[in-house]
C-alpha atoms as a PDB file:
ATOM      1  CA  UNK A   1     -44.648 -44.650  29.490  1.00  0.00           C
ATOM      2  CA  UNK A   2     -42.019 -43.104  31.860  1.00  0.00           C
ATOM      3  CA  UNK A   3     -39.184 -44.620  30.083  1.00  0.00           C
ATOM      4  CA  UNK A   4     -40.227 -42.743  27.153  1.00  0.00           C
ATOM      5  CA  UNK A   5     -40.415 -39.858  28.765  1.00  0.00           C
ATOM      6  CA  UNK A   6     -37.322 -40.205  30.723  1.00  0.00           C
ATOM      7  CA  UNK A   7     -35.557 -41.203  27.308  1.00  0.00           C
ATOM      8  CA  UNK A   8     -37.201 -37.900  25.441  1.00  0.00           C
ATOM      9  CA  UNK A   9     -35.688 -35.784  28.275  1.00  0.00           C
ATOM     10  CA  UNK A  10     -32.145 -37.337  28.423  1.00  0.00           C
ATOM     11  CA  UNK A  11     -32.364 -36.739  24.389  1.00  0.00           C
ATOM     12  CA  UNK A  12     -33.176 -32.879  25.246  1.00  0.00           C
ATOM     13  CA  UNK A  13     -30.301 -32.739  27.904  1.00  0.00           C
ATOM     14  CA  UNK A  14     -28.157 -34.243  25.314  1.00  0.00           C
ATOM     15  CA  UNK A  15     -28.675 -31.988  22.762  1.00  0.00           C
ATOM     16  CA  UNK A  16     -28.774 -28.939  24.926  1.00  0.00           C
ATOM     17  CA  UNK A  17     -24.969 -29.606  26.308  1.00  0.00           C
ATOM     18  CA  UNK A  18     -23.843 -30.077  22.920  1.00  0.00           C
ATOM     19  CA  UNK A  19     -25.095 -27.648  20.702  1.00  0.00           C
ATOM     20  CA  UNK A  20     -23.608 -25.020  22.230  1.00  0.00           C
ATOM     21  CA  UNK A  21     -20.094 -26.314  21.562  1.00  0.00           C
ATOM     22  CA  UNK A  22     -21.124 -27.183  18.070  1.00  0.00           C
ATOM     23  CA  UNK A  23     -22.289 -23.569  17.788  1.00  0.00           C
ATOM     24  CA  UNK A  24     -18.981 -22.174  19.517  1.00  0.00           C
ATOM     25  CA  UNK A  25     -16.898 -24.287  17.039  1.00  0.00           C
ATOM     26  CA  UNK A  26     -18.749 -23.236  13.848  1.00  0.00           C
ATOM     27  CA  UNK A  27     -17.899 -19.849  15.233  1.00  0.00           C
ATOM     28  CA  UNK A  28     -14.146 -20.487  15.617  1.00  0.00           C
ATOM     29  CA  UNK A  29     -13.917 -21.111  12.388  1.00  0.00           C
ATOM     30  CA  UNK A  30     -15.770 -18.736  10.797  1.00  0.00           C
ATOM     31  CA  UNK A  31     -13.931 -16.430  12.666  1.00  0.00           C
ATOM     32  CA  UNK A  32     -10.262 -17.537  13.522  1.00  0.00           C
ATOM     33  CA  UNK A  33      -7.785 -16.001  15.699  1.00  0.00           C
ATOM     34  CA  UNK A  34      -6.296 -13.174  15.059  1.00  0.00           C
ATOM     35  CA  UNK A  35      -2.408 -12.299  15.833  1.00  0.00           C
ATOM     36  CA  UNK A  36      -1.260  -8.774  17.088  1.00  0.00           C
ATOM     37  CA  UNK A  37       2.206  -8.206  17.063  1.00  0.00           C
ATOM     38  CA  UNK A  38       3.139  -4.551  18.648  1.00  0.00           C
ATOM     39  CA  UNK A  39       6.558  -3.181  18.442  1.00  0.00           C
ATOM     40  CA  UNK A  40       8.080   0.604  19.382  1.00  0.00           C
ATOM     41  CA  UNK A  41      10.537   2.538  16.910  1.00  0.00           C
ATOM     42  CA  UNK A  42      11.674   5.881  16.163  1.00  0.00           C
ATOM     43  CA  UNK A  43       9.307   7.090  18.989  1.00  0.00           C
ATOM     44  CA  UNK A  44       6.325   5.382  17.561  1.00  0.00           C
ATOM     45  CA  UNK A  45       4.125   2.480  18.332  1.00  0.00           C
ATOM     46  CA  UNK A  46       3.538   0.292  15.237  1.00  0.00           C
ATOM     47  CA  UNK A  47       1.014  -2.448  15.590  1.00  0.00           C
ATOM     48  CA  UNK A  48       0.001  -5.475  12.662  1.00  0.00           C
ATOM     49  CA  UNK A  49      -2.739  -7.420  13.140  1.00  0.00           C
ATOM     50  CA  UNK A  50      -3.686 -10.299  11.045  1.00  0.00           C
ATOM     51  CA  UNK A  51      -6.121 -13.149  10.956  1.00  0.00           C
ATOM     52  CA  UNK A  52      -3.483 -16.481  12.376  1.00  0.00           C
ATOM     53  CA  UNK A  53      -4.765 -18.617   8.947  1.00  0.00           C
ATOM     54  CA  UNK A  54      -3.012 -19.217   5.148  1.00  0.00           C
ATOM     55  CA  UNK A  55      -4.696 -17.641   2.285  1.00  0.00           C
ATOM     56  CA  UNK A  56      -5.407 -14.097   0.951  1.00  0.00           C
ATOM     57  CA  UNK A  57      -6.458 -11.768   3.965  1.00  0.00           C
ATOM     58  CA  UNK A  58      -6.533  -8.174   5.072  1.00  0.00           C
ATOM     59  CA  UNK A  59      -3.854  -6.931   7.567  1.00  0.00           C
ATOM     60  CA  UNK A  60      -4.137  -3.948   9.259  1.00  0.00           C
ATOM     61  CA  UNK A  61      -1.119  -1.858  10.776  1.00  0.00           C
ATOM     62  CA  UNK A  62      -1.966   1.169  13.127  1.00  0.00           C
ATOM     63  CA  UNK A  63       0.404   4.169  13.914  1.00  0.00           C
ATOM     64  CA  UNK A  64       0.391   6.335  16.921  1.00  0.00           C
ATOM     65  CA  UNK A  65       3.060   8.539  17.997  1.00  0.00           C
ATOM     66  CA  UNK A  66       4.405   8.668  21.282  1.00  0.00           C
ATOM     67  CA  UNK A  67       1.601  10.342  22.807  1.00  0.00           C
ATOM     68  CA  UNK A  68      -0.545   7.780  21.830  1.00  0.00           C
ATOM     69  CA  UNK A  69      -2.069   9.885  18.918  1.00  0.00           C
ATOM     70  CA  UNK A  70      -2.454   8.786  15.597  1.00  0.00           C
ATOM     71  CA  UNK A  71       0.206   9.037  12.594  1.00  0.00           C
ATOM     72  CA  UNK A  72      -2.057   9.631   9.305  1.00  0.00           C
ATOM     73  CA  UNK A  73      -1.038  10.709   6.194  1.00  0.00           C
ATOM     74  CA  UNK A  74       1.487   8.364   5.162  1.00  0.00           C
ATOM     75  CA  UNK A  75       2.097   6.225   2.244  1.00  0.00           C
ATOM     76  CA  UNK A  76       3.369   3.158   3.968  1.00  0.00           C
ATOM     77  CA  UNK A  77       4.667   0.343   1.811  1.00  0.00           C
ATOM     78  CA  UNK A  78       6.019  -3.225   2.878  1.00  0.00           C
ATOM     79  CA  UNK A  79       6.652  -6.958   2.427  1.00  0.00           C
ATOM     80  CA  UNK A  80       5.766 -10.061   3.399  1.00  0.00           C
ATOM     81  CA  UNK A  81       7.595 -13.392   3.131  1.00  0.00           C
ATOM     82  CA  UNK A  82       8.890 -16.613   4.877  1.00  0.00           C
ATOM     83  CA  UNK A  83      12.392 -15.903   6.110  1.00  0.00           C
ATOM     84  CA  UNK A  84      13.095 -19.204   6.620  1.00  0.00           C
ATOM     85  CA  UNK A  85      11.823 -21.060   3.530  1.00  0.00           C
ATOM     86  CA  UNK A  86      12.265 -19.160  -0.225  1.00  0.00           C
ATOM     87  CA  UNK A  87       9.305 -19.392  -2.365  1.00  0.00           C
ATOM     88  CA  UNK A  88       8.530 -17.994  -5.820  1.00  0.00           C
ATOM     89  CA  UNK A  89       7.473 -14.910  -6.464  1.00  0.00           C
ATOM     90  CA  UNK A  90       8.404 -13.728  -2.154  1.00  0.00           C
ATOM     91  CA  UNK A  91       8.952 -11.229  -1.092  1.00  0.00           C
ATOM     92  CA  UNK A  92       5.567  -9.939  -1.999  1.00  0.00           C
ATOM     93  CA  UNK A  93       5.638  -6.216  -2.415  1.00  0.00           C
ATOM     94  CA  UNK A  94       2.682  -4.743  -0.043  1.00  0.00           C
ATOM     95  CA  UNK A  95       0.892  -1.456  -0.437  1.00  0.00           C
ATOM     96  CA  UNK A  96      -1.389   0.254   2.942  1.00  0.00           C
ATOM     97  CA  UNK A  97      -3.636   2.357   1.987  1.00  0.00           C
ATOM     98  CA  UNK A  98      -5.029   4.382   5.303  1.00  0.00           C
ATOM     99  CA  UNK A  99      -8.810   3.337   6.528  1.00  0.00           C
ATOM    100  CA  UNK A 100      -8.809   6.107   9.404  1.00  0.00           C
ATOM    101  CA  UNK A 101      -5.890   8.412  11.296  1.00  0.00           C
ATOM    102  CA  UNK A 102      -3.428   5.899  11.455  1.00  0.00           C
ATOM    103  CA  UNK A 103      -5.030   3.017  10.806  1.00  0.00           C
ATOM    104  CA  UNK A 104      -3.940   1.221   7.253  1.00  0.00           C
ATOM    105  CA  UNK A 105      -4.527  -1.792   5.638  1.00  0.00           C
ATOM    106  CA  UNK A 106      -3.409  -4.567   2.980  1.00  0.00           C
ATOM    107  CA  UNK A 107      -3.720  -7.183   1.001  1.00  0.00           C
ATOM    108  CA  UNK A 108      -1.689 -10.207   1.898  1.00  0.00           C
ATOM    109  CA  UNK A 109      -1.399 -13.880   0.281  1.00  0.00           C
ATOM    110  CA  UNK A 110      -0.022 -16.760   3.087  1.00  0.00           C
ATOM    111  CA  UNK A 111       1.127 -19.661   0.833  1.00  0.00           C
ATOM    112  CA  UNK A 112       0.332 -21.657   3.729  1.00  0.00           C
ATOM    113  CA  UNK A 113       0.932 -21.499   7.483  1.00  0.00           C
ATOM    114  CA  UNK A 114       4.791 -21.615   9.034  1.00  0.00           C
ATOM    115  CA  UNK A 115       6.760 -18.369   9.926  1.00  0.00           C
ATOM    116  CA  UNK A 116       6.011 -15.463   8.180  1.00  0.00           C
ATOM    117  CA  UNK A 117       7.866 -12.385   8.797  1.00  0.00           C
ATOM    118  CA  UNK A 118       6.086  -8.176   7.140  1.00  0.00           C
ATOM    119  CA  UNK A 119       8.078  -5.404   6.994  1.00  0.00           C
ATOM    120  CA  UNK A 120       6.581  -1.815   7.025  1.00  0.00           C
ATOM    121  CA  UNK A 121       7.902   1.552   5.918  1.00  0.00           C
ATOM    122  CA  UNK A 122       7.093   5.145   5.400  1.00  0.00           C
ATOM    123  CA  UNK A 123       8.681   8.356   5.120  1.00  0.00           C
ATOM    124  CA  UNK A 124       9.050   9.974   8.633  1.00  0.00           C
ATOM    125  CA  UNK A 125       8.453  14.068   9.039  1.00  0.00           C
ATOM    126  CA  UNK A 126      12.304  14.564   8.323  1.00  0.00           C
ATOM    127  CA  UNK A 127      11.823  12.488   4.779  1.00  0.00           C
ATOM    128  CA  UNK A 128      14.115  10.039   6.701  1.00  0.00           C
ATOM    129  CA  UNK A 129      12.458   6.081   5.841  1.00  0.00           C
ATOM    130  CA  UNK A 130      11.384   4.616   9.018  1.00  0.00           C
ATOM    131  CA  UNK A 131      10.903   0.840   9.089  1.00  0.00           C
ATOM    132  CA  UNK A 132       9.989  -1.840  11.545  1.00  0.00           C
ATOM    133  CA  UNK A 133       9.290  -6.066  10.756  1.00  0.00           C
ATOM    134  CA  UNK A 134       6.806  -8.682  12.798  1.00  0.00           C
ATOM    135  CA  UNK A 135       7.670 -11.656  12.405  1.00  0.00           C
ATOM    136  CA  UNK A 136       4.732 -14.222  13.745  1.00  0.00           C
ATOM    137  CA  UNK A 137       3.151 -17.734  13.415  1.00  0.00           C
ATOM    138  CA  UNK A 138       0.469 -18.808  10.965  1.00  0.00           C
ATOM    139  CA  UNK A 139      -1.299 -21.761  11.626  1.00  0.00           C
ATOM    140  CA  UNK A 140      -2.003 -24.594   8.983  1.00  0.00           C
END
């Protein structure tokens, strides 16, 4: 009778300290790591962040000016591609269109995970084109 009870509890412990991790990897993947890359320009502070996996996913670039404050009301264009490794149909153009001050987003298709590299532009205040790349890892 104890055995069976000392077996039902060591069955309870077991499940218990691993259910969690099963839990925490389900997570993981559900929701994978993302990659911020943050560079400074022209006075500006441009930052991409994008999920670290292949496939089609949203990127999202913010803008803030030296002050820290956003920079809204731009039509900022871009492309993404392996530098590294040509592939049909790269560069892909990109088009961000703006969530929130500053904040804009995209569309982007990873063929599959390697070195990617996106390049962002926009038309400063003095109509002069103001562009900065990330380059960054995708996993496989």
């Amino acid at each position: 009778m104890h055995y069976r009870k000392f077996l039902i509890f060591c069955l309870l412990c077991l499940t218990v300290a691993v259910f969690p991790d099963v839990q925490a990897e389900a997570a993981d993947q559900a929701h994978p790591p993302a990659i911020i890359v943050e560079n400074k320009s022209y006075g500006l502070t441009w930052t991409l962040t994008t999920p670290a996996k292949p496939g089609v996913v949203q990127v999202s670039l913010r803008l803030r000016d030296a002050g820290g404050n956003p920079v809204s009301g731009r039509v900022v264009t871009g492309e993404v591609w392996m530098p590294g490794m040509p592939m049909e149909g790269y560069p892909l153009e990109l088009r961000f269109e703006e969530a929130e001050g500053g904040l804009y987003l995209a569309l982007v298709q990873y063929g599959h995970g390697g070195h990617w590299q996106i390049r962002a532009a926009f038309r400063g205040g003095d109509d002069q084109v103001l562009r900065q790349s990330f380059d960054f890892e995708i996993g496989h």
